[in-house]
N, C-alpha and C. Protein backbone atom coordinates (compact mmCIF):
# COMPACT_ATOMS: atom_id res chain seq x y z
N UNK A 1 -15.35 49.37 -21.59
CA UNK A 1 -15.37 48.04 -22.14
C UNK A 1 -15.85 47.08 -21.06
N UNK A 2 -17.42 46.61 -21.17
CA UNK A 2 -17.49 45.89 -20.20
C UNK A 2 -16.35 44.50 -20.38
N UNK A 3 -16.74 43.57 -19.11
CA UNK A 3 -16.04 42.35 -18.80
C UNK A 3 -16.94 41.52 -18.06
N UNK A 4 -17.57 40.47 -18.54
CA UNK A 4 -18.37 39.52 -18.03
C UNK A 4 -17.76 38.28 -17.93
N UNK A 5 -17.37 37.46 -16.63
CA UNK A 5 -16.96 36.41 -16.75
C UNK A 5 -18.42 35.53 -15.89
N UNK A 6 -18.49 33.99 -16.38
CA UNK A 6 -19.45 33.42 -16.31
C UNK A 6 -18.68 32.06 -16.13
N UNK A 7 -19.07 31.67 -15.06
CA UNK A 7 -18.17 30.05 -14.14
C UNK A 7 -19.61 29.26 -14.40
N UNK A 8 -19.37 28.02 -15.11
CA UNK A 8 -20.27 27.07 -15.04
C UNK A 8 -19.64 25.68 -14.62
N UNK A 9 -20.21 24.76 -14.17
CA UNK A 9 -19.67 23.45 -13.85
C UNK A 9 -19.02 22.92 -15.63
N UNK A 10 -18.35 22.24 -15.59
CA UNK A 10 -18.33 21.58 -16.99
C UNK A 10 -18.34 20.12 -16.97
N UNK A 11 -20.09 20.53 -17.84
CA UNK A 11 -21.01 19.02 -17.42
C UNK A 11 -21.75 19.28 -18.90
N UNK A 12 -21.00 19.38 -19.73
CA UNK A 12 -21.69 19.16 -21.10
C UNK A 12 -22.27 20.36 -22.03
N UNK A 13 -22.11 21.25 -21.87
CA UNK A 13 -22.81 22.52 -22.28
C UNK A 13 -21.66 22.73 -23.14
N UNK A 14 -22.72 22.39 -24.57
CA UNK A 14 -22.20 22.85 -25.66
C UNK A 14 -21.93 24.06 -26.38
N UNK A 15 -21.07 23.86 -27.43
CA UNK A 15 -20.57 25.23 -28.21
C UNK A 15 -21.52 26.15 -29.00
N UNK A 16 -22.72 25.73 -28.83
CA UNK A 16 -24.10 26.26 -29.42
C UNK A 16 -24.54 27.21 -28.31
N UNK A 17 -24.65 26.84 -26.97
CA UNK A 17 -25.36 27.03 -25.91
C UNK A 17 -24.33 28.45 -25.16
N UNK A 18 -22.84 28.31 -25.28
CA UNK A 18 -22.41 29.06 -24.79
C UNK A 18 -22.14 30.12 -25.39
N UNK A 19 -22.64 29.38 -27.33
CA UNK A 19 -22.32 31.06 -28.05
C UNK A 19 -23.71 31.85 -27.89
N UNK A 20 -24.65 31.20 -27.22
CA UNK A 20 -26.05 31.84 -26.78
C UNK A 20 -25.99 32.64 -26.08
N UNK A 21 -25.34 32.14 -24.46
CA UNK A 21 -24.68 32.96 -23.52
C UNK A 21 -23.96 34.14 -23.81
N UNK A 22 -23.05 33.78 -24.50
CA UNK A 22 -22.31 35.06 -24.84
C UNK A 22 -23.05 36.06 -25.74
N UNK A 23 -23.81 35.41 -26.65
CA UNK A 23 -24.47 36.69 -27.15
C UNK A 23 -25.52 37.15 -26.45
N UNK A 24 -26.36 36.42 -25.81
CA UNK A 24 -27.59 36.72 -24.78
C UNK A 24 -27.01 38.30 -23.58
N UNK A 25 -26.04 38.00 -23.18
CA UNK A 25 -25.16 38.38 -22.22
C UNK A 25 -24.46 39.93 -22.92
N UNK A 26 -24.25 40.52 -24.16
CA UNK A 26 -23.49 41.34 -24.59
C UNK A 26 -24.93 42.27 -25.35
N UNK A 27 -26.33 41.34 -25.73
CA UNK A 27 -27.64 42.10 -26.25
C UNK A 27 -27.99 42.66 -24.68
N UNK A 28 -28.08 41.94 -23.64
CA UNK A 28 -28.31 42.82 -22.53
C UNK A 28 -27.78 43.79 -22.07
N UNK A 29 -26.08 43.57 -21.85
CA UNK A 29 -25.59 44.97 -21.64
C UNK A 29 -25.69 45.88 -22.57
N UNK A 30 -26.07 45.43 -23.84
CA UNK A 30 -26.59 46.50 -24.83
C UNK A 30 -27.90 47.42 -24.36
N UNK A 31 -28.57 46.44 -24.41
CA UNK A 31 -30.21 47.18 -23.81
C UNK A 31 -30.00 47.71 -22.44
N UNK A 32 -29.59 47.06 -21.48
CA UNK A 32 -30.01 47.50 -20.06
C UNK A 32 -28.65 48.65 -19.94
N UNK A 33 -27.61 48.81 -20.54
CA UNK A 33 -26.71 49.78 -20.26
C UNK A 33 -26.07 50.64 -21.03
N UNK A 34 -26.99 50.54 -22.01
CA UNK A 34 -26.27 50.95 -23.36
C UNK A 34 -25.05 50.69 -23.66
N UNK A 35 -24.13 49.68 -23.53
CA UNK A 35 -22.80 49.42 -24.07
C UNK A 35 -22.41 48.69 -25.20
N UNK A 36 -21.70 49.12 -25.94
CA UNK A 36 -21.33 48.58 -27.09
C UNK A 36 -21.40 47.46 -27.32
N UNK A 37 -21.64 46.42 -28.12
CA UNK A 37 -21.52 45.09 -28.51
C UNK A 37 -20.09 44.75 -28.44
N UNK A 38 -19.46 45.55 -29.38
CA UNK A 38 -18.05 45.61 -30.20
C UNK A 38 -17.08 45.78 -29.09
N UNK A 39 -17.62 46.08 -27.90
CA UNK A 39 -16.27 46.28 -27.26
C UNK A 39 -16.85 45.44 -25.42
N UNK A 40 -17.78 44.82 -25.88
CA UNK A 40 -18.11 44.27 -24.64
C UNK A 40 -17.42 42.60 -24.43
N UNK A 41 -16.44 42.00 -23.78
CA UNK A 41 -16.21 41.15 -23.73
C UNK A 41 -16.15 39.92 -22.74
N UNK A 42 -16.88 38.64 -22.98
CA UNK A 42 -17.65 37.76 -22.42
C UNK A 42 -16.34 36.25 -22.34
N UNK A 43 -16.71 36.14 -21.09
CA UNK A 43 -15.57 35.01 -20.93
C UNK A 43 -16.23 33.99 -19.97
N UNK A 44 -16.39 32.57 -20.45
CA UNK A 44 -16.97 31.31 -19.83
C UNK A 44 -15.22 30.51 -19.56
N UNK A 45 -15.96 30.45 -18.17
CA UNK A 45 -14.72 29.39 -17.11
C UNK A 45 -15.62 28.27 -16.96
N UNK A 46 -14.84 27.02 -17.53
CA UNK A 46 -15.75 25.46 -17.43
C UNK A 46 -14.90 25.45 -15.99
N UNK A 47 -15.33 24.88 -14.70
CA UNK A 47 -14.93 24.44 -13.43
C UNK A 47 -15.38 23.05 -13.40
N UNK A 48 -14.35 22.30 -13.36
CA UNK A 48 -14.51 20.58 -12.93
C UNK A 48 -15.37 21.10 -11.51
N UNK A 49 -16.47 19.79 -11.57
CA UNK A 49 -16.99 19.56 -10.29
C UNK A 49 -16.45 19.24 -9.12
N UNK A 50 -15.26 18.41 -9.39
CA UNK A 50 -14.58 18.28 -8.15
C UNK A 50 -13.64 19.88 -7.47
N UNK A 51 -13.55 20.66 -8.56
CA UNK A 51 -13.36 22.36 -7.83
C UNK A 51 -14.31 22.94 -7.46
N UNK A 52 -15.61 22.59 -6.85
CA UNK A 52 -16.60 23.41 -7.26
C UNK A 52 -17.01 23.08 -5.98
N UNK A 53 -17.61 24.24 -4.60
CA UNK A 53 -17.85 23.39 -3.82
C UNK A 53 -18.95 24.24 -3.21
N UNK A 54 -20.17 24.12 -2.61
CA UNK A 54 -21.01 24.30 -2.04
C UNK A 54 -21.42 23.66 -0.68
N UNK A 55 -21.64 24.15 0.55
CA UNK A 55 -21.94 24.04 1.52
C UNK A 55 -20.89 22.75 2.36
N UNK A 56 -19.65 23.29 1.84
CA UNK A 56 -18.72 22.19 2.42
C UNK A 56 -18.92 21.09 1.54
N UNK A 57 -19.35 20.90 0.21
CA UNK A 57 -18.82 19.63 -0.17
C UNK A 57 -18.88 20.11 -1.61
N UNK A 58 -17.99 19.09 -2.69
CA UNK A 58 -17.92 19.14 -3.83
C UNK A 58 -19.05 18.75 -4.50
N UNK A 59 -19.40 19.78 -5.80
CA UNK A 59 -20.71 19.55 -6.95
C UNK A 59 -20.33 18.30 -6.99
N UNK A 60 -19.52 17.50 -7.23
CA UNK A 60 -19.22 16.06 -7.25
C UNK A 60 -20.43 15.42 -6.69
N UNK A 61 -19.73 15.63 -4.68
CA UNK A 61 -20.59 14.34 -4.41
C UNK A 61 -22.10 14.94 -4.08
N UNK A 62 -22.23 16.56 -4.12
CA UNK A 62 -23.86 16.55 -3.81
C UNK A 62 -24.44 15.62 -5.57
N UNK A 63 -24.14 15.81 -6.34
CA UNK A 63 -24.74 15.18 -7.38
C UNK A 63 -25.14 13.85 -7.00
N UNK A 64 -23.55 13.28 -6.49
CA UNK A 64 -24.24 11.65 -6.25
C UNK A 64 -24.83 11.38 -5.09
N UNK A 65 -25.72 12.50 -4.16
CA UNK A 65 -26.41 11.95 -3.40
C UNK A 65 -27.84 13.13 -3.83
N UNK A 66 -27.43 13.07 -5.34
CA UNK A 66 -29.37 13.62 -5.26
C UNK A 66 -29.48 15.34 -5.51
N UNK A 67 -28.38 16.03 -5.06
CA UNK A 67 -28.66 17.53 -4.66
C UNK A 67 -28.31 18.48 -5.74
């Protein structure tokens, strides 16, 4: 039974977009690994920007300086 978890910032990405993901994400391990649809299960973690941190600073403030 695969297990795919998928961390995105949560900055607006709608319930359309992530049921894309999840199905985009469960047709691949279909094709590229042959694994079941039915038993493959896909899990999206929204992370506030202020948890989110890259090169010593929060997605926060690189946003508000541009990055």
């Amino acid at each position: 039974m695969p297990y795919v978890n998928i961390k995105i910032t949560n900055e607006g990405v709608t319930p359309k977009k992530k049921a894309e993901l999840i199905q985009g994400v469960t047709k691949l391990l279909q094709n590229v690994l042959g694994k079941n649809p039915q038993t493959t299960v896909v899990i999206i973690d929204e992370i506030d920007t202020d948890n989110w941190g890259i090169g010593g600073e929060t997605v926060t403030e690189r946003r508000k300086q541009g990055q």
